[in-house]
PDB file of N, CA and C in Angstrom:
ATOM      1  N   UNK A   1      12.758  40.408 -21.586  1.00  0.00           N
ATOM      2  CA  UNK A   1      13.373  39.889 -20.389  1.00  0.00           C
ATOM      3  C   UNK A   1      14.058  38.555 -20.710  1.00  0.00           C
ATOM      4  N   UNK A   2      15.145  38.464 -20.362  1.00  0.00           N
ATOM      5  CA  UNK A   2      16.238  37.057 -20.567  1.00  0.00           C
ATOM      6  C   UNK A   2      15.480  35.941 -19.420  1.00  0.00           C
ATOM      7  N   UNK A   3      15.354  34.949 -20.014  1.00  0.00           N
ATOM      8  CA  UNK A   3      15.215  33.701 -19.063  1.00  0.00           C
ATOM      9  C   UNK A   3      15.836  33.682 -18.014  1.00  0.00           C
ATOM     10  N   UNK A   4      17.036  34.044 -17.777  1.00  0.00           N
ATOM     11  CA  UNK A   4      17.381  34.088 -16.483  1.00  0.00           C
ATOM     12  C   UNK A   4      16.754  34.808 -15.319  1.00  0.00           C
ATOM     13  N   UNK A   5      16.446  35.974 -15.798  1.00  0.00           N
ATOM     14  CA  UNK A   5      15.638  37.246 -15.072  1.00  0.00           C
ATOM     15  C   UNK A   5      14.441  36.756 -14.713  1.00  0.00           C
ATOM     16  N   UNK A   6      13.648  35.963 -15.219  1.00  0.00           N
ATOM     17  CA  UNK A   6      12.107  35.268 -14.882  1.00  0.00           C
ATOM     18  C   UNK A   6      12.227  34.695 -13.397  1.00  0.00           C
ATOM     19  N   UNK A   7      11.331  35.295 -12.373  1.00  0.00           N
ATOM     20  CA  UNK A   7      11.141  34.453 -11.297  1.00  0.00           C
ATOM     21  C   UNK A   7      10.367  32.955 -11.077  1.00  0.00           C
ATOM     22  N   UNK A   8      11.626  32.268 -10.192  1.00  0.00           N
ATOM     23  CA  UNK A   8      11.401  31.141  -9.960  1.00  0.00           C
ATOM     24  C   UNK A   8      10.715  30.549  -8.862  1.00  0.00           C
ATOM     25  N   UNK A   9      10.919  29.551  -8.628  1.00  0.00           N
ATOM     26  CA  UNK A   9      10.003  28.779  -7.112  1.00  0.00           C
ATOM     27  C   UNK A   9      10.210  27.452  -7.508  1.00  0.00           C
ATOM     28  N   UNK A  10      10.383  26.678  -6.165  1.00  0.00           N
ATOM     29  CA  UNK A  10      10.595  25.282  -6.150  1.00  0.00           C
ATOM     30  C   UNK A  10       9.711  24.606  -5.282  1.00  0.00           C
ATOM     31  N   UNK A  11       9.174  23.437  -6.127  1.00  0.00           N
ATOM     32  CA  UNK A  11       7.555  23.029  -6.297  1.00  0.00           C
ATOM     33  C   UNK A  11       8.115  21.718  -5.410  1.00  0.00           C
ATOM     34  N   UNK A  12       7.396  22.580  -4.230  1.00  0.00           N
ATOM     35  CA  UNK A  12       7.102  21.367  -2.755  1.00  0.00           C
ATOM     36  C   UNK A  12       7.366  19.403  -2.765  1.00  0.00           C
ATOM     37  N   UNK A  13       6.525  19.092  -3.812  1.00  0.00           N
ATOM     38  CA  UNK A  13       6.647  18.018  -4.193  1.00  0.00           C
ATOM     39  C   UNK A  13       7.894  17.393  -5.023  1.00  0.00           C
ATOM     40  N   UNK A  14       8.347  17.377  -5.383  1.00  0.00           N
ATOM     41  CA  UNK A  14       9.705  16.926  -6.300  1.00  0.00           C
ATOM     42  C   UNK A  14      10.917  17.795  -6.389  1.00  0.00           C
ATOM     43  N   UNK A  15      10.863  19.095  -5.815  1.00  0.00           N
ATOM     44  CA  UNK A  15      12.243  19.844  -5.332  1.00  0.00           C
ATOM     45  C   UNK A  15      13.058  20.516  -6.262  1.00  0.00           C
ATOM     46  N   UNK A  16      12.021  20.365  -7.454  1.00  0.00           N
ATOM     47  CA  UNK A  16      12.640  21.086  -8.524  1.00  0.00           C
ATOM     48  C   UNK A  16      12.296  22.299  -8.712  1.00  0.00           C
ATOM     49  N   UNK A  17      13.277  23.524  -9.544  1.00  0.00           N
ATOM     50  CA  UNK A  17      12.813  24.525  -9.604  1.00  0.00           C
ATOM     51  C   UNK A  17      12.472  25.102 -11.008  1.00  0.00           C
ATOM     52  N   UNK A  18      11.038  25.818 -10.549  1.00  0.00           N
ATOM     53  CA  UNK A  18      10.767  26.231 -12.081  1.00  0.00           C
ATOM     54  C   UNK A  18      10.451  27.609 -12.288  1.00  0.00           C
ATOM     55  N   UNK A  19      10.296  27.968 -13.372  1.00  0.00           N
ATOM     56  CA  UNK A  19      10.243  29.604 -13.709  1.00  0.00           C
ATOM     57  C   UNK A  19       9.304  30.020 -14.370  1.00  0.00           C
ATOM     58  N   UNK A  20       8.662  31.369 -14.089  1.00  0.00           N
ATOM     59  CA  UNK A  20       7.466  31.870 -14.642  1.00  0.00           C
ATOM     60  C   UNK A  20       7.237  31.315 -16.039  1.00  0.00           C
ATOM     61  N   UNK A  21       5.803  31.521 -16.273  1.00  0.00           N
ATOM     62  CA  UNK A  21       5.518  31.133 -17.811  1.00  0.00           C
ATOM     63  C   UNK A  21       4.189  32.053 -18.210  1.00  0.00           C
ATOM     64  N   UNK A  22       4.451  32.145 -18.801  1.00  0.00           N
ATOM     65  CA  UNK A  22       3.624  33.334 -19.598  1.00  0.00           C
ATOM     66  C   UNK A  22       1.775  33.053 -19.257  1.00  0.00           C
ATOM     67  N   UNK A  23       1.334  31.243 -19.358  1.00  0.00           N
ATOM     68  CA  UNK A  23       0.121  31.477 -18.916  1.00  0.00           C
ATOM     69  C   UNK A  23      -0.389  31.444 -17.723  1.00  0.00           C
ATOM     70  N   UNK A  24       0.660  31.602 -16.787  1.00  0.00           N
ATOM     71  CA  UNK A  24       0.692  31.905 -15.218  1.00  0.00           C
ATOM     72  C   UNK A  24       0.784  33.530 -14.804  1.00  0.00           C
ATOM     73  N   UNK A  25       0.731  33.954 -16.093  1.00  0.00           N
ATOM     74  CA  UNK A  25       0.941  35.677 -15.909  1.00  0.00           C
ATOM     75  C   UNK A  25      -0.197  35.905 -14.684  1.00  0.00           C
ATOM     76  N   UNK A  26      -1.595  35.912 -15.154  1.00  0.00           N
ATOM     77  CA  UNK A  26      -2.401  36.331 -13.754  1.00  0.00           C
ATOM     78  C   UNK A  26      -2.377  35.712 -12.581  1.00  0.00           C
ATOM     79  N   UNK A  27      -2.283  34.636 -12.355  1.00  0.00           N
ATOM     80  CA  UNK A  27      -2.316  33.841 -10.772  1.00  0.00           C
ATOM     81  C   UNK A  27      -0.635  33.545 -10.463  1.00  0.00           C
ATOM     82  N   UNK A  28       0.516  34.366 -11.227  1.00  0.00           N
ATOM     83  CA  UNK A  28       1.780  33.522  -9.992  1.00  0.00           C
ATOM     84  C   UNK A  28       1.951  33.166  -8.745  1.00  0.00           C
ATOM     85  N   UNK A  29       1.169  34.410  -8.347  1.00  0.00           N
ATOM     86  CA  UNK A  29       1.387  34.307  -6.698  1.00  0.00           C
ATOM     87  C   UNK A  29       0.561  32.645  -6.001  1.00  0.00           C
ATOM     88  N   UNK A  30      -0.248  32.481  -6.748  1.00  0.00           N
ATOM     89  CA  UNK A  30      -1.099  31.281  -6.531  1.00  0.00           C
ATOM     90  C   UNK A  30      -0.265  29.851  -7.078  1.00  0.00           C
ATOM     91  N   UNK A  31       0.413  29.765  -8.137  1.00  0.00           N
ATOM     92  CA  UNK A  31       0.947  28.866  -8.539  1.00  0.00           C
ATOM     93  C   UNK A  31       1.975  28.471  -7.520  1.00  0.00           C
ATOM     94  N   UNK A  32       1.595  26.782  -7.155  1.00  0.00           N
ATOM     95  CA  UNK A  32       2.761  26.538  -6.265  1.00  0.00           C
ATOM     96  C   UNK A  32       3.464  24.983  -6.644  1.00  0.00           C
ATOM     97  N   UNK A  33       3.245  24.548  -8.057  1.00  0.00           N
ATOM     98  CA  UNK A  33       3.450  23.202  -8.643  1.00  0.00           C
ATOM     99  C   UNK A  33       3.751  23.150  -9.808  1.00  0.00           C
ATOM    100  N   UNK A  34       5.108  22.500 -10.231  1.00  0.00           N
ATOM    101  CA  UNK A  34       5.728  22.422 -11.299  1.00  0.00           C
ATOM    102  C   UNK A  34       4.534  22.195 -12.320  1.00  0.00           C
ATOM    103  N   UNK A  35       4.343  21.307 -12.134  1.00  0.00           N
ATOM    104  CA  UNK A  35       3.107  20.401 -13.424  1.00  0.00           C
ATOM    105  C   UNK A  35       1.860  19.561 -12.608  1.00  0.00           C
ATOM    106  N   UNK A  36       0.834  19.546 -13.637  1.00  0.00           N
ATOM    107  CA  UNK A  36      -0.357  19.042 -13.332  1.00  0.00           C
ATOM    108  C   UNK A  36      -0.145  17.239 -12.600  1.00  0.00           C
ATOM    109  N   UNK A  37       1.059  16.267 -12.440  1.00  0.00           N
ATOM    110  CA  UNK A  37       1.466  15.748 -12.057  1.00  0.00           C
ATOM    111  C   UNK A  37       1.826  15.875 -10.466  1.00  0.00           C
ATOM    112  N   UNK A  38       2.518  16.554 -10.146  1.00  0.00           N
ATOM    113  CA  UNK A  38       3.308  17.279  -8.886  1.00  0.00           C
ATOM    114  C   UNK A  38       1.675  17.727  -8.191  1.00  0.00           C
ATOM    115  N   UNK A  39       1.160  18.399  -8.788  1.00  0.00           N
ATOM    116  CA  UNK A  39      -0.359  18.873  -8.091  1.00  0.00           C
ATOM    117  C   UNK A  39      -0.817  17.817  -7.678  1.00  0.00           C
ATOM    118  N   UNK A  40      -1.337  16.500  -8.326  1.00  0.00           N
ATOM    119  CA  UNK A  40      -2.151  15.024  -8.325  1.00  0.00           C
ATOM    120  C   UNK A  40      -1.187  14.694  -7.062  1.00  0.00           C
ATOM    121  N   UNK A  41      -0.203  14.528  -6.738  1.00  0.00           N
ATOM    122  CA  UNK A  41       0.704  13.991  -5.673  1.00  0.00           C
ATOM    123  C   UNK A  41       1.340  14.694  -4.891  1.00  0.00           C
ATOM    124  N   UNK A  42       0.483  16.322  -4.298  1.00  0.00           N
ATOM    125  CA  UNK A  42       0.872  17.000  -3.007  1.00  0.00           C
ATOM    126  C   UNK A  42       0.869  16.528  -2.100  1.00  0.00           C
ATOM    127  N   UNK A  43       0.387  15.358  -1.763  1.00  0.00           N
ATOM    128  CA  UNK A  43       0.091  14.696  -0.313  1.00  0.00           C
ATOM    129  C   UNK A  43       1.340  13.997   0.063  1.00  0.00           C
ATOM    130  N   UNK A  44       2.034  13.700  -1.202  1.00  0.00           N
ATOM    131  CA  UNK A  44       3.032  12.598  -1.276  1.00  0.00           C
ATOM    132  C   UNK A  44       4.432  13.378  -0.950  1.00  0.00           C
ATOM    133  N   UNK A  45       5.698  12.619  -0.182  1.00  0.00           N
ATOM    134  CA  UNK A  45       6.974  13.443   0.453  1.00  0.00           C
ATOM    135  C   UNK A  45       8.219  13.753  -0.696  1.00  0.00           C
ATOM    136  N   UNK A  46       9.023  14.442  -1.027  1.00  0.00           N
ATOM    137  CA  UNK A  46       9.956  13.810  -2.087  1.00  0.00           C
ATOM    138  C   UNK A  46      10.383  12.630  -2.668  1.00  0.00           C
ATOM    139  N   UNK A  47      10.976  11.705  -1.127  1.00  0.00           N
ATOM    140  CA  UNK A  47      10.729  10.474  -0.772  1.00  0.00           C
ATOM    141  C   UNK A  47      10.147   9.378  -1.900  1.00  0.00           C
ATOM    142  N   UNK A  48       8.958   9.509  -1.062  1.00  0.00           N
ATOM    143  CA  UNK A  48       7.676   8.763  -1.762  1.00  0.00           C
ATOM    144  C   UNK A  48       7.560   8.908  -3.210  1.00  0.00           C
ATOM    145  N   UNK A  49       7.802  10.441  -3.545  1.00  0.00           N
ATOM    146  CA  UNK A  49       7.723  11.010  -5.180  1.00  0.00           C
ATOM    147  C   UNK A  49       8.548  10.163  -5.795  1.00  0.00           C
ATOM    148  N   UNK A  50       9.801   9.986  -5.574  1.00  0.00           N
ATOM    149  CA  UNK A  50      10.539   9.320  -6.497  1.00  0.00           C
ATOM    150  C   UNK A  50      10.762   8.263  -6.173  1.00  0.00           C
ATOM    151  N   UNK A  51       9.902   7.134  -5.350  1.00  0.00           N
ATOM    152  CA  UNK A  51       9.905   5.623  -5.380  1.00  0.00           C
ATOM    153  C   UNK A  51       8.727   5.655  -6.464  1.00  0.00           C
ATOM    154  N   UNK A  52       7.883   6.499  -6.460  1.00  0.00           N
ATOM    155  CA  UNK A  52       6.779   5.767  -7.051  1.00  0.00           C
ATOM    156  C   UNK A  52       7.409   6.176  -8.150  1.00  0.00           C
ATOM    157  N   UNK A  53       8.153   7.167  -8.585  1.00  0.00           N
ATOM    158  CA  UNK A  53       8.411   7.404 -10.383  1.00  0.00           C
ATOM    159  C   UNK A  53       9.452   6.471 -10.971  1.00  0.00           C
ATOM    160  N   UNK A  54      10.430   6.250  -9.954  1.00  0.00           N
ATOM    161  CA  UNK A  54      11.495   5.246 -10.484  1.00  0.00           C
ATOM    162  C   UNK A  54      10.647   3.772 -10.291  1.00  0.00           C
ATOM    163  N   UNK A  55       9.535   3.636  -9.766  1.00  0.00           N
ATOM    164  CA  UNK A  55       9.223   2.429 -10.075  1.00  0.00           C
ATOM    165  C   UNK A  55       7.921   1.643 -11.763  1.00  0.00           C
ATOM    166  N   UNK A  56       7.839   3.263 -11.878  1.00  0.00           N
ATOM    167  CA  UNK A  56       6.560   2.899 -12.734  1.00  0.00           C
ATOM    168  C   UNK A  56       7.655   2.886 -14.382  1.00  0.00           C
ATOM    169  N   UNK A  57       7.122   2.272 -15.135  1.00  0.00           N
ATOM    170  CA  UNK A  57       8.065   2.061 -16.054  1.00  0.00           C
ATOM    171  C   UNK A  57       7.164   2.489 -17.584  1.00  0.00           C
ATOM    172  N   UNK A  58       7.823   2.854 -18.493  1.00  0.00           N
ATOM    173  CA  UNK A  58       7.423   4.192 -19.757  1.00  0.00           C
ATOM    174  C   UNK A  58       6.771   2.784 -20.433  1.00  0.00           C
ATOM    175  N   UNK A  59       5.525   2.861 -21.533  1.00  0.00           N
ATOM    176  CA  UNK A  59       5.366   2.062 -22.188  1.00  0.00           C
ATOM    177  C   UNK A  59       5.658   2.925 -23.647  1.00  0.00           C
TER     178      UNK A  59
END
């Protein structure tokens, strides 16, 4: 199957969209978050998501 063909979904928190991955094969239907990040900060609005990321700075 071509990458394109892989079903996607766009993860509540940050509005991005992402596409199946192989160790999501048994629970997709359950998966609803880009990354273990996006999960930690479901409570939080898009908004909010990206004040707090554009404010924290890479060491």
């Amino acid at each position: 199957m071509n990458k394109s063909q892989l079903p996607r979904k766009v993860c509540p928190v940050c509005m991005r969209s992402f596409s199946w991955r192989k160790k999501w094969q048994r629970d997709w239907a359950q998966v609803k978050y880009c990354s273990k990040r996006c999960a930690g900060n479901k409570h939080q609005t898009k908004n909010e998501y990206i004040h707090d990321f554009a404010g924290k700075k890479k060491l």
